[in-house]
PDB file of N, CA and C in Angstrom:
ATOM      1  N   UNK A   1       7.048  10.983  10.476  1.00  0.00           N
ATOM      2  CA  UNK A   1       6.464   9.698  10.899  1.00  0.00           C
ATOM      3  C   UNK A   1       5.101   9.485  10.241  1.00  0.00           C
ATOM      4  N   UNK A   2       4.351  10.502  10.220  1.00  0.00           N
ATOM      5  CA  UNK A   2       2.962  10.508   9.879  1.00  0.00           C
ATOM      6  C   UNK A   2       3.532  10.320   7.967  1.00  0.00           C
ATOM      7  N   UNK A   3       4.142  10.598   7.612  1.00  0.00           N
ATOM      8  CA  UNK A   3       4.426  10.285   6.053  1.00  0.00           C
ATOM      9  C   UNK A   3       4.571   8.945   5.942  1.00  0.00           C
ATOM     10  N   UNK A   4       5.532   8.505   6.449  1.00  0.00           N
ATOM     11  CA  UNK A   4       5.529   7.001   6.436  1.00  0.00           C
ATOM     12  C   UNK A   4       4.586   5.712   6.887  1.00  0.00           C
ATOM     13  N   UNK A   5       3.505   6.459   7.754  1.00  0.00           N
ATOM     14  CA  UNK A   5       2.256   5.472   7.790  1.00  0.00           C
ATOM     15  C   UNK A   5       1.465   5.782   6.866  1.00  0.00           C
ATOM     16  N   UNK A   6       1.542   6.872   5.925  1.00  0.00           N
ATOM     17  CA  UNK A   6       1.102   6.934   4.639  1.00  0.00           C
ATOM     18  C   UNK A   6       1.405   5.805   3.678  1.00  0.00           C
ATOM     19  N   UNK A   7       2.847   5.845   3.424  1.00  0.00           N
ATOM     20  CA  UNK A   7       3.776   5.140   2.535  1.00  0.00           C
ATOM     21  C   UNK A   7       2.967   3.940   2.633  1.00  0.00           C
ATOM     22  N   UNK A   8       3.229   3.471   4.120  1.00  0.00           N
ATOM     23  CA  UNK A   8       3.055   2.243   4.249  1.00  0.00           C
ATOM     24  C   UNK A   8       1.445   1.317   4.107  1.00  0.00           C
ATOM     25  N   UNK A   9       0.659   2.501   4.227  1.00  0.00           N
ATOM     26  CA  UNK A   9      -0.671   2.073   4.027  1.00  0.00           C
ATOM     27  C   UNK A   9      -1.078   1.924   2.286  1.00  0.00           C
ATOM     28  N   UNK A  10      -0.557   2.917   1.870  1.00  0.00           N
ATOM     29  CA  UNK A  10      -0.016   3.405   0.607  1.00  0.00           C
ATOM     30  C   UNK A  10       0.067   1.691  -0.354  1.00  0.00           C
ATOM     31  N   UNK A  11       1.305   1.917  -0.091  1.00  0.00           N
ATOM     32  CA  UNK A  11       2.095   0.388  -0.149  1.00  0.00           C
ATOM     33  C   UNK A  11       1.509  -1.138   0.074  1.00  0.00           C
ATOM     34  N   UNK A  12       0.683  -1.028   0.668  1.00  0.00           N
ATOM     35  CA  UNK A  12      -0.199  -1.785   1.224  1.00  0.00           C
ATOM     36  C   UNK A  12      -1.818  -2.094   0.539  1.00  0.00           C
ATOM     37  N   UNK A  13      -2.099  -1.157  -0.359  1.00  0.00           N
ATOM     38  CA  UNK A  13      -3.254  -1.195  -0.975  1.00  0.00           C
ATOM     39  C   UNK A  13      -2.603  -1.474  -2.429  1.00  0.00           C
ATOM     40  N   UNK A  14      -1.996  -0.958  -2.350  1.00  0.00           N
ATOM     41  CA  UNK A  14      -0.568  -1.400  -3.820  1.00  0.00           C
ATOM     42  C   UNK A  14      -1.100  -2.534  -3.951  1.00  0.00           C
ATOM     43  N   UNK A  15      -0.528  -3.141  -3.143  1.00  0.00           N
ATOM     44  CA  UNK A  15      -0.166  -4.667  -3.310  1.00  0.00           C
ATOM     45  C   UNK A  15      -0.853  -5.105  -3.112  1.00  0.00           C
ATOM     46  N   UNK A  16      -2.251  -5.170  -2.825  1.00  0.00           N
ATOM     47  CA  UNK A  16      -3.733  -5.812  -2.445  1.00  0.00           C
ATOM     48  C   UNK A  16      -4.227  -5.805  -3.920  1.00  0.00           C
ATOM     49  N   UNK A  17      -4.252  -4.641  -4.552  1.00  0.00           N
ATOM     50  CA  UNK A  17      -4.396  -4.632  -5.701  1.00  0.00           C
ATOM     51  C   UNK A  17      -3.885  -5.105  -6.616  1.00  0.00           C
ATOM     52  N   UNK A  18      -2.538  -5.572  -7.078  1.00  0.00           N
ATOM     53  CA  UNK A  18      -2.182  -6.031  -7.629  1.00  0.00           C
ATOM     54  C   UNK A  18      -2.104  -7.608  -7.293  1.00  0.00           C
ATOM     55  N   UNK A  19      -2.341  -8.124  -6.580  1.00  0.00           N
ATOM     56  CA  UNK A  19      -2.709  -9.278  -5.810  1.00  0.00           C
ATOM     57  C   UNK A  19      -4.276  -9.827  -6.801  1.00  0.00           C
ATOM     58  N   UNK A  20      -4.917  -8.971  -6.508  1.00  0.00           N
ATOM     59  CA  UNK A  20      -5.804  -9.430  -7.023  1.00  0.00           C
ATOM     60  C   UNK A  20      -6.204  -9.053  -8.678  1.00  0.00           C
ATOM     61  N   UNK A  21      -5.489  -8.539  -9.094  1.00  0.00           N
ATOM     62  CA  UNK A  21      -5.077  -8.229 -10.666  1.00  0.00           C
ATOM     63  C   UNK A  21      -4.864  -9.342 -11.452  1.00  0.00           C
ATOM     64  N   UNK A  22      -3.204  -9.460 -10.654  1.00  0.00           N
ATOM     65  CA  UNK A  22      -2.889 -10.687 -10.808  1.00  0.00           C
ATOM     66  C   UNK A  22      -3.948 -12.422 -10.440  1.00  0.00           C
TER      67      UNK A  22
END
C-alpha cells in the first residue's frame, strides 16, 4: 500500500511537470 502512495505521488509530480514543460 505504502508503494502505491508512492507511485501515485510519484505520478503526480510527473505530470505537474510536464504540465508545465509543456
Amino acid at each position: 500500500m505504502l508503494h502505491w502512495l508512492i507511485f501515485m505521488i510519484h505520478d503526480s509530480q510527473t505530470r505537474h511537470l510536464l504540465t508545465r514543460m509543456d
